[in-house]
Protein backbone atom coordinates (compact mmCIF):
# COMPACT_ATOMS: atom_id res chain seq x y z
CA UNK A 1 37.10 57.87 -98.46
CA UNK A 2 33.29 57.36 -99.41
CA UNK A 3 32.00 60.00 -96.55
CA UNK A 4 31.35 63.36 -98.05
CA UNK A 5 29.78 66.22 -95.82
CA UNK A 6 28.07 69.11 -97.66
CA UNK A 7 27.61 72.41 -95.61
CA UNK A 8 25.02 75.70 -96.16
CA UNK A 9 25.42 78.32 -94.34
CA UNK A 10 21.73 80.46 -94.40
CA UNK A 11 20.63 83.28 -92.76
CA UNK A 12 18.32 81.11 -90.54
CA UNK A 13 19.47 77.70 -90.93
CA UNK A 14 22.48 75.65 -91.93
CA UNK A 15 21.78 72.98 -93.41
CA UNK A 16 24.27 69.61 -93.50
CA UNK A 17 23.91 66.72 -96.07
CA UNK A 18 26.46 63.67 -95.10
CA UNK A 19 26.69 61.23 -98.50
CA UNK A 20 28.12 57.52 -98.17
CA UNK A 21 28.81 56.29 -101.30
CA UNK A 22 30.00 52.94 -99.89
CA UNK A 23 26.75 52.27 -98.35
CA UNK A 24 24.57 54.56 -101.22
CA UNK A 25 22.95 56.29 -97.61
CA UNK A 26 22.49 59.74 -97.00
CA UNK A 27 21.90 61.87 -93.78
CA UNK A 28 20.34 65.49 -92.83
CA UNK A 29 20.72 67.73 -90.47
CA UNK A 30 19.04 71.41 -90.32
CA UNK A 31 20.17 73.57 -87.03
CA UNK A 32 19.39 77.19 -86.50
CA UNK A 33 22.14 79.38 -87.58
CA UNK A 34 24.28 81.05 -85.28
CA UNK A 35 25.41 84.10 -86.46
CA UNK A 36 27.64 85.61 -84.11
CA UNK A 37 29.71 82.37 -84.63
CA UNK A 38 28.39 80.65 -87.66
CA UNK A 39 30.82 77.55 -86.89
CA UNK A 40 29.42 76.30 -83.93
CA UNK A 41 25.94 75.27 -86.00
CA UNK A 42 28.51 73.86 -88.58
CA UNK A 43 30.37 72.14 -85.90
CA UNK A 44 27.68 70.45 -84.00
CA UNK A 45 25.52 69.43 -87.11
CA UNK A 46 28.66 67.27 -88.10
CA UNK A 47 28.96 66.10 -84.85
CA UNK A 48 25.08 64.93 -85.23
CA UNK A 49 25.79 63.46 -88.45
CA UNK A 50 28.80 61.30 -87.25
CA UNK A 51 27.24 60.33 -84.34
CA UNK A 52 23.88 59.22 -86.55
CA UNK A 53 25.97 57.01 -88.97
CA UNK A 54 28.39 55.86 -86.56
CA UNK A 55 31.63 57.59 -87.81
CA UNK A 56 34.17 59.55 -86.36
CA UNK A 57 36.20 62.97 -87.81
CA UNK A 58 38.86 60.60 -89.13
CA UNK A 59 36.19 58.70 -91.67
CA UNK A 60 35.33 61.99 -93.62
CA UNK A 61 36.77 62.67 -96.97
CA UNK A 62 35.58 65.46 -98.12
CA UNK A 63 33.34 68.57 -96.59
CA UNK A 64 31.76 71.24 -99.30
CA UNK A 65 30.99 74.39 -98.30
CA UNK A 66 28.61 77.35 -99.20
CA UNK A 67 26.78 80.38 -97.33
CA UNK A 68 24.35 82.67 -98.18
CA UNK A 69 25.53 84.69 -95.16
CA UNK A 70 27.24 87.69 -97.19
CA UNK A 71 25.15 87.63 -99.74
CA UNK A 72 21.77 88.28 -97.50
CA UNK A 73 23.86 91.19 -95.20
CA UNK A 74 24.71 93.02 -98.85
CA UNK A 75 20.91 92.40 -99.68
CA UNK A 76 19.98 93.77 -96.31
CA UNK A 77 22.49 96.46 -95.98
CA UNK A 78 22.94 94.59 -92.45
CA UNK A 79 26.77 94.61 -92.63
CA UNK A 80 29.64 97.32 -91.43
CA UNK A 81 29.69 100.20 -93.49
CA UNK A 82 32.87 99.44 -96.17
CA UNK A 83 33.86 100.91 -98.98
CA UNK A 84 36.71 100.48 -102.27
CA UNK A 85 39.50 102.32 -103.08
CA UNK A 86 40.97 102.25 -106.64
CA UNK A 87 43.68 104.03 -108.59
């Protein structure tokens, strides 16, 4: 397949990146992030993407990826309070 989707998660946006290598073309989309259900942004910035390029689901090849979601609720001490047990 020659569509590849690349996927950030970020604290305030998510960020999409779809590559066609057949046609050397490439298309953004940046959406505010949802946090209480970061997948929807995910979701509908694909579906923006397809829709943009004229594709459907069944034309993508690959999808990449990464969030900075985890990392910025450690930094912020925004997450539940955890903690590690070891013997």
């Amino acid at each position: 397949m020659t569509i590849r989707i690349g996927v950030d998660i970020g604290g305030t946006f998510t960020d999409l990146v779809l590559v066609n290598t057949e046609k050397r073309s490439v298309a953004v989309e940046k959406l505010l992030t949802t946090p209480d259900q970061p997948e929807r942004a995910v979701l509908e910035g694909i579906e923006l993407l397809l829709a943009s390029a004229n594709l459907s689901g069944g034309d993508i090849g690959n999808i990449t990826h990464g969030t900075t979601l985890v990392t910025n609720s450690l930094i912020e001490r925004k997450g539940a309070r955890t903690g590690l047990l070891t013997l």
